[in-house]
C-alpha atoms as a PDB file:
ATOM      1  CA  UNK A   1      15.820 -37.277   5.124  1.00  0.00           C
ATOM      2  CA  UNK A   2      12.452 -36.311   3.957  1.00  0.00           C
ATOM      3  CA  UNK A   3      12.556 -32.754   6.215  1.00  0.00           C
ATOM      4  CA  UNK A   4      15.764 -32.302   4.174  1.00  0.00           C
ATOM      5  CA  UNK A   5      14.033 -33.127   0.843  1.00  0.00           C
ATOM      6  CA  UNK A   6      11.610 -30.765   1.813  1.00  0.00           C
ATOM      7  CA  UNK A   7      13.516 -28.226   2.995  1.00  0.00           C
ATOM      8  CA  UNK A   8      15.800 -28.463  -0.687  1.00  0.00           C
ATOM      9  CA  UNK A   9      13.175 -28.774  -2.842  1.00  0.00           C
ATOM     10  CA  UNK A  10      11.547 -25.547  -1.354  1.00  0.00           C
ATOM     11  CA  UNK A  11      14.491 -23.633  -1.345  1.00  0.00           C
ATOM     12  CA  UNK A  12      15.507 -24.395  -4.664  1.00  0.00           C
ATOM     13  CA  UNK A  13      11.647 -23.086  -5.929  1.00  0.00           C
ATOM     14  CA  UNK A  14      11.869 -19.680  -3.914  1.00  0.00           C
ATOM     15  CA  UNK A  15      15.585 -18.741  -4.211  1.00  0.00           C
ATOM     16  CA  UNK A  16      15.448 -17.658  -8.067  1.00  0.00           C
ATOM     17  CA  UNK A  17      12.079 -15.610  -7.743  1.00  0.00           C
ATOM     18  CA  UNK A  18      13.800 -13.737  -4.451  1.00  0.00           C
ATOM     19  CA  UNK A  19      17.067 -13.572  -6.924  1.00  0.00           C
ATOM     20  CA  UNK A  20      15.129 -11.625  -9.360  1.00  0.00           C
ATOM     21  CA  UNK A  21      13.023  -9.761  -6.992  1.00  0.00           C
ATOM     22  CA  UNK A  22      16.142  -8.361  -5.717  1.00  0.00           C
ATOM     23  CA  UNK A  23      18.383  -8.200  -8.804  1.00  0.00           C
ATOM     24  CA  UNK A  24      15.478  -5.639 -10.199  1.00  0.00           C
ATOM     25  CA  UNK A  25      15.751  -3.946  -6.315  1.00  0.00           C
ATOM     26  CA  UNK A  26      19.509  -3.908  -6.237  1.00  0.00           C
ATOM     27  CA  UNK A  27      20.743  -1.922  -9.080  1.00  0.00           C
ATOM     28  CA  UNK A  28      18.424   0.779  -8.765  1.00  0.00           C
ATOM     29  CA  UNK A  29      19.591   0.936  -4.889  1.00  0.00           C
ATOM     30  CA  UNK A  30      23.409   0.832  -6.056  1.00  0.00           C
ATOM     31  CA  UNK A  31      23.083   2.832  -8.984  1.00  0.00           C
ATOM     32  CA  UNK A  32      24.266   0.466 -11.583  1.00  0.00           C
ATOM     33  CA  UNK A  33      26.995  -0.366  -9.483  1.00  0.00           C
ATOM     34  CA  UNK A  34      25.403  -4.192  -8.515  1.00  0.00           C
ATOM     35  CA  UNK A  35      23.393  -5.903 -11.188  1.00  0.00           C
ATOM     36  CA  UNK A  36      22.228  -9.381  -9.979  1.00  0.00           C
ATOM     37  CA  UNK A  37      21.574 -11.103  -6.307  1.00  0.00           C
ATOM     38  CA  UNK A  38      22.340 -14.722  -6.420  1.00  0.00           C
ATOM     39  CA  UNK A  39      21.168 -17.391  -3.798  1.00  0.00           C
ATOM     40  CA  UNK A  40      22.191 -20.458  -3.391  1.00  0.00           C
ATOM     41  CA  UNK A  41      21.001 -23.916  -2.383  1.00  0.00           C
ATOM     42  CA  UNK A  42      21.549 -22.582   1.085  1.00  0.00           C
ATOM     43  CA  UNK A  43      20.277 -19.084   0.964  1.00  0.00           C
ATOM     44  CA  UNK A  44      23.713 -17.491   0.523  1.00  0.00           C
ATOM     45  CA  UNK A  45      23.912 -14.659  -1.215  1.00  0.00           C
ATOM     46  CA  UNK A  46      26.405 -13.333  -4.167  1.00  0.00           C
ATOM     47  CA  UNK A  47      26.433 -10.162  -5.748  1.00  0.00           C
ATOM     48  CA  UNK A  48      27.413  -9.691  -9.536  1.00  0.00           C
ATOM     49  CA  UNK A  49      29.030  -5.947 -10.203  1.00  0.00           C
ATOM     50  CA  UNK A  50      28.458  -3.750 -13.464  1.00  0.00           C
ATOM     51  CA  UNK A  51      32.134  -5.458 -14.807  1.00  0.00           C
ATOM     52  CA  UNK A  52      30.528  -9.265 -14.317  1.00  0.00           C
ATOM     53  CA  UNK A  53      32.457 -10.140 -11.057  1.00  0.00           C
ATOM     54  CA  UNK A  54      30.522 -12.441  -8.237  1.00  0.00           C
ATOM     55  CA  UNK A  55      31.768 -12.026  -5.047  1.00  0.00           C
ATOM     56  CA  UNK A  56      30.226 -13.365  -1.682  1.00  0.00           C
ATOM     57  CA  UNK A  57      28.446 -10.635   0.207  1.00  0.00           C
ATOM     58  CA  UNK A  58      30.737 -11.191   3.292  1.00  0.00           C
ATOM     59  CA  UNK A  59      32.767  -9.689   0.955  1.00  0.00           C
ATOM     60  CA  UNK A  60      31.279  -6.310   0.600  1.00  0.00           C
ATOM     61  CA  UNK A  61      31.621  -3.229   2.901  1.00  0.00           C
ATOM     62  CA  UNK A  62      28.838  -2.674   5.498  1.00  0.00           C
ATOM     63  CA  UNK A  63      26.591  -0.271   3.647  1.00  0.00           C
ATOM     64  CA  UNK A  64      26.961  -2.398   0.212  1.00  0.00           C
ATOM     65  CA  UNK A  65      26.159  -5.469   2.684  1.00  0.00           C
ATOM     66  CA  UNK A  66      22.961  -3.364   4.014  1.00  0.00           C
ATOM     67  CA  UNK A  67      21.977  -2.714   0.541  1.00  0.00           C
ATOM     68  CA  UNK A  68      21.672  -6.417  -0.464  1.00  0.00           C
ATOM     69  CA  UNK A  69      20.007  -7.344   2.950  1.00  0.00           C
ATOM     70  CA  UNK A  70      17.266  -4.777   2.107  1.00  0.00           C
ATOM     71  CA  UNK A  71      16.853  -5.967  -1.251  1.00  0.00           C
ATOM     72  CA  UNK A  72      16.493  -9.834  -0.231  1.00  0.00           C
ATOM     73  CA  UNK A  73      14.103  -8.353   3.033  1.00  0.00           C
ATOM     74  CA  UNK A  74      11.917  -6.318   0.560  1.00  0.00           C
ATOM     75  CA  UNK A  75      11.824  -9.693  -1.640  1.00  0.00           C
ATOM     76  CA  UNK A  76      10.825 -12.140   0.979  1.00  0.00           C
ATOM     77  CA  UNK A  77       8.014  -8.969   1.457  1.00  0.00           C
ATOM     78  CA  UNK A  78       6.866  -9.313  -2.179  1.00  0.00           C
ATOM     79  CA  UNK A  79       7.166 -13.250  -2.509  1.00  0.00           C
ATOM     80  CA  UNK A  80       5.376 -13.627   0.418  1.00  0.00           C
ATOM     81  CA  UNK A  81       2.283 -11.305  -0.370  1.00  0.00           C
ATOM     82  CA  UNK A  82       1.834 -12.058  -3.583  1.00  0.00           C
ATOM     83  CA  UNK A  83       3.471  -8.644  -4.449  1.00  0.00           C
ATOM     84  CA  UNK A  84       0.684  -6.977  -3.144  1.00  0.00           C
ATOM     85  CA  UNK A  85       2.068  -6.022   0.833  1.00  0.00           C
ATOM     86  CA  UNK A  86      -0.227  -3.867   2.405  1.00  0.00           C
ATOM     87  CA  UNK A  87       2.304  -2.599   5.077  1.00  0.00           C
ATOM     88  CA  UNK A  88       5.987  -2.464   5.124  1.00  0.00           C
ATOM     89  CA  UNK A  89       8.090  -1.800   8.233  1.00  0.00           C
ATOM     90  CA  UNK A  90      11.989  -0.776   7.741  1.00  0.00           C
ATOM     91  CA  UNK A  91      14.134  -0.340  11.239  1.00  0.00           C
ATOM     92  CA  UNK A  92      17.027   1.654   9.994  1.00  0.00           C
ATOM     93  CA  UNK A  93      17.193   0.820   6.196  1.00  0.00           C
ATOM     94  CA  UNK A  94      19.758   3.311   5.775  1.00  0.00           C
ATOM     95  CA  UNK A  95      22.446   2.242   8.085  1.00  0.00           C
ATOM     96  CA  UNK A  96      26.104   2.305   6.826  1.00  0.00           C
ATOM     97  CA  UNK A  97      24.829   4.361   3.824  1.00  0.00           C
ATOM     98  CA  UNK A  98      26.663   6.801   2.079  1.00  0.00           C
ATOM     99  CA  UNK A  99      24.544   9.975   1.238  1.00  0.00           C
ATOM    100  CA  UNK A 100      24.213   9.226  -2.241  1.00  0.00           C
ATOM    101  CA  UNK A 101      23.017   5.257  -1.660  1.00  0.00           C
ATOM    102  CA  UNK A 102      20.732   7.046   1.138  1.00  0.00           C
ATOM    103  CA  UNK A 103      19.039   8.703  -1.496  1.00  0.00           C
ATOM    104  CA  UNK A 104      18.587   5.930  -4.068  1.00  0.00           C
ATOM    105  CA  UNK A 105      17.229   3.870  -1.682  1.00  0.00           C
ATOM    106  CA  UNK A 106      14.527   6.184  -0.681  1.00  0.00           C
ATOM    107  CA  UNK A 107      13.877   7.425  -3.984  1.00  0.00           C
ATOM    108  CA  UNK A 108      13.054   3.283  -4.238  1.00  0.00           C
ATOM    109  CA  UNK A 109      11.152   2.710  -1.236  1.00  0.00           C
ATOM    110  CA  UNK A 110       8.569   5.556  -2.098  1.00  0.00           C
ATOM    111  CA  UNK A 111       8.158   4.116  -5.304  1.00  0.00           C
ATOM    112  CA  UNK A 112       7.380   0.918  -4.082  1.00  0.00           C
ATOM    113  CA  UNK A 113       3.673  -0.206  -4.543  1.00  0.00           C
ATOM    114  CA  UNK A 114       2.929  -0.847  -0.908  1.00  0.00           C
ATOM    115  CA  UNK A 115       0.127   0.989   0.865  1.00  0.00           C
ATOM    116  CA  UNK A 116       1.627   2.002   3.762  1.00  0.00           C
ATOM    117  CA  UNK A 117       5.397   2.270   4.802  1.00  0.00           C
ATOM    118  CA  UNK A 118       6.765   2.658   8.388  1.00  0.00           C
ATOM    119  CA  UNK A 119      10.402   3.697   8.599  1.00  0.00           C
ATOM    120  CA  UNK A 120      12.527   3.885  11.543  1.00  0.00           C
ATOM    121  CA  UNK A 121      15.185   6.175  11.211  1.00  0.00           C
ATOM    122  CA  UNK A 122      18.103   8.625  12.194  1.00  0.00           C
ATOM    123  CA  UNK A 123      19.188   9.865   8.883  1.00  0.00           C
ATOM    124  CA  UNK A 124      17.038  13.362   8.532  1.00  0.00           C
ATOM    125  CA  UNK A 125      17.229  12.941   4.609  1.00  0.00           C
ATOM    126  CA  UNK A 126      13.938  10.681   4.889  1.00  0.00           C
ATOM    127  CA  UNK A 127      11.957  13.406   5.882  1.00  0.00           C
ATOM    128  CA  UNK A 128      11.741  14.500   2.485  1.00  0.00           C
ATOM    129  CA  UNK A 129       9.841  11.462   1.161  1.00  0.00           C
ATOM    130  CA  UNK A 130       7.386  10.653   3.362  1.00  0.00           C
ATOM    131  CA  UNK A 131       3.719  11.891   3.851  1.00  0.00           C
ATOM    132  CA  UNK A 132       4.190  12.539   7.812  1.00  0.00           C
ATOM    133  CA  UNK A 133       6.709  11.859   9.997  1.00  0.00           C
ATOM    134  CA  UNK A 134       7.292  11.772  14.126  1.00  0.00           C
ATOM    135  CA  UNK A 135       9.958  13.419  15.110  1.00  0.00           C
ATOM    136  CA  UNK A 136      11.609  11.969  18.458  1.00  0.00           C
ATOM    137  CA  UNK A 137      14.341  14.507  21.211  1.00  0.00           C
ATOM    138  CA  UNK A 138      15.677  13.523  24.570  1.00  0.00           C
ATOM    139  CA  UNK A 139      15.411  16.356  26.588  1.00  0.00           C
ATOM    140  CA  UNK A 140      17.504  17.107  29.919  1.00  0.00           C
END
């Protein structure tokens, strides 16, 4: 019973701050088209569209689902740095992404105050915003 108290009482102080870290994350990545993140007392997320409808992210399609997961994952970065992360590493940020979402969401990741960024990726489109890059071939 107390673990539980615990374990509510802590959720219920983080889940608005990583609801607005990622509502101010998520329309930028969506252009418009998502305007607010909401958590619940058990860490599920909602998403609230431009027209004011919540829907359960299970709901969405796989790259709008992506999109919120990298909004609450760059979140939890924030929260738990004190906004301040020195190094951010992103394993495929752009899966499921059409080539316009691909775009916003690096356009937002390089503006992101974070020293250094690490990005594993297949989508060639992220060569164009980052300092250096290691490009990776089979060969016969």
């Amino acid at each position: 019973a107390m673990l539980e108290k615990f374990r509510q009482e802590t959720v219920s102080s983080i889940a608005p701050e990583l609801s607005d870290y990622a509502t101010s994350l998520i329309a930028d990545m969506t252009n418009g088209y998502f305007n607010q993140v909401k958590l619940d007392e058990d860490f599920k997320a909602s998403i609230i569209d431009a027209e004011g409808v919540e829907r359960p992210v299970s709901w969405l399609s796989g790259g709008e689902e992506s999109a919120v997961a990298l909004a609450l994952r760059l979140s939890v970065a924030f929260l738990i740095t004190g906004e301040h992360p020195d190094l951010l590493w992103l394993d495929e940020p752009l899966t499921a992404q059409d080539k316009d979402r691909r775009a916003s969401i690096l356009t937002l990741i390089r503006q992101l105050p974070i020293k250094q960024i690490i990005i594993i990726n297949h989508a060639e489109e992220a060569e164009d915003i980052v300092d250096d890059y290691i490009k990776l071939e089979k060969t016969a």
